[in-house]
C-alpha atoms as a PDB file:
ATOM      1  CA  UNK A   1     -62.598 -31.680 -33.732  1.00  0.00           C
ATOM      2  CA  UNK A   2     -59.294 -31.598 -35.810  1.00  0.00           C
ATOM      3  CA  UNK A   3     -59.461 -30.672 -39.117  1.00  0.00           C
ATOM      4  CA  UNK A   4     -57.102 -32.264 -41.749  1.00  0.00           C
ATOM      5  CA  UNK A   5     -56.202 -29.398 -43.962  1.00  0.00           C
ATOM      6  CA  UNK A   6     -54.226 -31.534 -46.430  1.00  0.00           C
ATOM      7  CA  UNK A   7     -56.743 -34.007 -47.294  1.00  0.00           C
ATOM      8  CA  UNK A   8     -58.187 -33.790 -51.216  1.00  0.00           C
ATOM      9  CA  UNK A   9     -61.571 -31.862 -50.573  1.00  0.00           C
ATOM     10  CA  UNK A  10     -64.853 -33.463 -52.352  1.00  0.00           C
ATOM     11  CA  UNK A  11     -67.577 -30.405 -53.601  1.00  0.00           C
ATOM     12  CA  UNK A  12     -70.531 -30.544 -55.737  1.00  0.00           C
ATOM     13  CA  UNK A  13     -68.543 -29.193 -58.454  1.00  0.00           C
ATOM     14  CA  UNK A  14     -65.694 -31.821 -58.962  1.00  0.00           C
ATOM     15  CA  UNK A  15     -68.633 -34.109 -59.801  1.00  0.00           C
ATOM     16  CA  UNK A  16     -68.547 -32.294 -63.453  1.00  0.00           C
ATOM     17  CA  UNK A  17     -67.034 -34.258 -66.411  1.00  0.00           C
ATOM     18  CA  UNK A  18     -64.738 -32.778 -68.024  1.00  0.00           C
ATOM     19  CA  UNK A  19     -66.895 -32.126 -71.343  1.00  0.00           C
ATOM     20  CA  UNK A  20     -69.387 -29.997 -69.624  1.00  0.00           C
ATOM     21  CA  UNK A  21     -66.608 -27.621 -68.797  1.00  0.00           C
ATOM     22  CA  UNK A  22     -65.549 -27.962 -72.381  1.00  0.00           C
ATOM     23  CA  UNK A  23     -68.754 -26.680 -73.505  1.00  0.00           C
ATOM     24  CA  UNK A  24     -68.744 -23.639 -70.986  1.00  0.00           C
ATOM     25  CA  UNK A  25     -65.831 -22.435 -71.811  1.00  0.00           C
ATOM     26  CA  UNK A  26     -65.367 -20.680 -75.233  1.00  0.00           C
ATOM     27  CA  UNK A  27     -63.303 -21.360 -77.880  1.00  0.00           C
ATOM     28  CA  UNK A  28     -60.293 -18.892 -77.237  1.00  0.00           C
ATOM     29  CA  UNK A  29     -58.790 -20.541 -80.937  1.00  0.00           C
ATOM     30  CA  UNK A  30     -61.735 -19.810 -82.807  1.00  0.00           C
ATOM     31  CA  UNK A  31     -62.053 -18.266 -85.984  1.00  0.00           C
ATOM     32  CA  UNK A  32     -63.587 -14.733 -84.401  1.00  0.00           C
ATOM     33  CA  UNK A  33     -61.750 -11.869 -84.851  1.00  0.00           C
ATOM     34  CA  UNK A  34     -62.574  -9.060 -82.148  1.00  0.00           C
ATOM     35  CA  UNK A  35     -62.836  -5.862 -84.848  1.00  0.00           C
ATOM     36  CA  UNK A  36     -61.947  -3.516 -81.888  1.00  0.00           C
ATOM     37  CA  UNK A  37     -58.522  -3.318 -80.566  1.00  0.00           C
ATOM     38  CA  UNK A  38     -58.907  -3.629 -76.489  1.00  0.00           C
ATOM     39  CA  UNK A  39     -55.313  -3.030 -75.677  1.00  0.00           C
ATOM     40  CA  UNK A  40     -55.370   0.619 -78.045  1.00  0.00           C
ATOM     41  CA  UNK A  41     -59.427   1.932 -77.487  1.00  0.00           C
ATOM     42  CA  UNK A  42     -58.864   5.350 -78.728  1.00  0.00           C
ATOM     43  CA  UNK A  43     -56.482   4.950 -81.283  1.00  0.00           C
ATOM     44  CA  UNK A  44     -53.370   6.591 -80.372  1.00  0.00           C
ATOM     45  CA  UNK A  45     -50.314   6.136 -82.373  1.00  0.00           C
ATOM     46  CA  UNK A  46     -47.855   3.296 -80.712  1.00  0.00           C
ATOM     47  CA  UNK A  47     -44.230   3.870 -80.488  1.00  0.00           C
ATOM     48  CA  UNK A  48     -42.459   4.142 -83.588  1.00  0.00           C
ATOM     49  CA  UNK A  49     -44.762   6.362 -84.967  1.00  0.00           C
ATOM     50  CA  UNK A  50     -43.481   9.461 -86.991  1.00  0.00           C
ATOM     51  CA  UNK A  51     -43.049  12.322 -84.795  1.00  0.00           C
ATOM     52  CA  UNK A  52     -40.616  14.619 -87.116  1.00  0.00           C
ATOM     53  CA  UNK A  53     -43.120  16.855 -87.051  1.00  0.00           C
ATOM     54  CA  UNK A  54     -43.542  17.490 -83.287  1.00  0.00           C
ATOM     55  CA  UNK A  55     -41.871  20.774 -81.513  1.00  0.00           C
ATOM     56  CA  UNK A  56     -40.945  20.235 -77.737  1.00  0.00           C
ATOM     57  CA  UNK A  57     -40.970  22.768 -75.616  1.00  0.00           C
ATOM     58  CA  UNK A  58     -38.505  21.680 -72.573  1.00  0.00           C
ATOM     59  CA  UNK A  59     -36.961  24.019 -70.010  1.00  0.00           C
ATOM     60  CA  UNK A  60     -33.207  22.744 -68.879  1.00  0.00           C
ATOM     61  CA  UNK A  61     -32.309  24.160 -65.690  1.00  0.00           C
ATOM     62  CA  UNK A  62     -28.682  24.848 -64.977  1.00  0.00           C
ATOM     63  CA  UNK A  63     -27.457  21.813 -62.313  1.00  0.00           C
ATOM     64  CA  UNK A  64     -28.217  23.908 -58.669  1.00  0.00           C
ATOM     65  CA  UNK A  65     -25.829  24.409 -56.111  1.00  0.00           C
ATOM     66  CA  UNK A  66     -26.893  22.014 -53.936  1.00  0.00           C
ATOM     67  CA  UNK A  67     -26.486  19.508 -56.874  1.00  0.00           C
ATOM     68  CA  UNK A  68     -23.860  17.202 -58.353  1.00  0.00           C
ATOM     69  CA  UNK A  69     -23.213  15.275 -61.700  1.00  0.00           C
ATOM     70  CA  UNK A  70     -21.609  11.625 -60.720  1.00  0.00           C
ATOM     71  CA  UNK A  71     -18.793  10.637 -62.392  1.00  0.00           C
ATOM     72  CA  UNK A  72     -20.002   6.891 -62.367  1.00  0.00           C
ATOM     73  CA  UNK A  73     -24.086   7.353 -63.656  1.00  0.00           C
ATOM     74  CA  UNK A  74     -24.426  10.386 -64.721  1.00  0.00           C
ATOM     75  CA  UNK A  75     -27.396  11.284 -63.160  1.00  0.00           C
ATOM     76  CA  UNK A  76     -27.980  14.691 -61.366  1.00  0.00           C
ATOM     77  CA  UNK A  77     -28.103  13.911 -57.938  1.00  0.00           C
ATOM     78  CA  UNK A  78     -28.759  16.455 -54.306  1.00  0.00           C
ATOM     79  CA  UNK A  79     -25.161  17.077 -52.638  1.00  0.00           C
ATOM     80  CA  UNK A  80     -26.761  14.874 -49.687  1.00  0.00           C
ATOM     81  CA  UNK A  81     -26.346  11.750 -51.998  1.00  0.00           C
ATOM     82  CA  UNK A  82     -22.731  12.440 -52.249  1.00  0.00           C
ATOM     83  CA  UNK A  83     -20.256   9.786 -51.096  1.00  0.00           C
ATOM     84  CA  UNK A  84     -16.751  10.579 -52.125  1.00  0.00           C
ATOM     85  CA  UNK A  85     -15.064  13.047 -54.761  1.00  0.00           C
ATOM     86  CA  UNK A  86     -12.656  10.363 -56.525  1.00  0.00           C
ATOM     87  CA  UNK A  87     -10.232  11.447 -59.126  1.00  0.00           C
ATOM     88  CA  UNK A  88     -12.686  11.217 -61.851  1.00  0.00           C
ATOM     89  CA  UNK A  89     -15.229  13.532 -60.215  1.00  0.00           C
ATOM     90  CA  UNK A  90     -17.719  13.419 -57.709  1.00  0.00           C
ATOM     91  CA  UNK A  91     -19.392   9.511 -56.994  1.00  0.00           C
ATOM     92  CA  UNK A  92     -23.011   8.994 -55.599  1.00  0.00           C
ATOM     93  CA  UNK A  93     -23.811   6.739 -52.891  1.00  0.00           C
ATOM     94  CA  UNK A  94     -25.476   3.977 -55.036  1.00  0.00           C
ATOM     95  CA  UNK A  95     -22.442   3.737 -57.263  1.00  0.00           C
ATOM     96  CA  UNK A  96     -20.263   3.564 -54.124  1.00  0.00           C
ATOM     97  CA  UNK A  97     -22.031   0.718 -52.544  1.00  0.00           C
END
């Protein structure tokens, strides 16, 4: 037997009015105000936050041998995403494309 996968399909559940699923749902524009902050549990500072104060201790390495600067991005890349050396330096294979 075919089945006709378009046609509007009839459940126990569409028989519902619309004001019972009124009442189920809550009120998302009540007047309740959720105390705790779900999206920030543990109270960390957000960005934008004062951090003056704050010592980082970072370790630049010297660009490697087998590395390039391109002239285009910027960015540090391995010699093996080298395209071309252009007048301006050396260009990576994204900025090339």
């Amino acid at each position: 037997m075919a089945t006709d996968y378009d046609a509007p399909r009839k459940t126990e559940d569409d028989s519902e009015s619309i004001e019972a699923l009124k009442e189920r749902v809550p009120d998302k524009l009540s007047g309740s105000v959720d105390v705790e902050d779900a999206d920030n549990p543990s109270g960390f500072e957000l960005p934008g936050a004062d951090l003056s104060d704050l010592e980082l201790d970072v370790v630049v390495l010297p660009p490697q041998e087998d590395e390039f600067t391109c002239a285009n991005c910027f960015l540090v890349k391995h010699r093996s995403q080298l395209d071309h050396e252009s007048g301006d330096g050396p260009i990576c294979s994204e900025c090339a494309a």
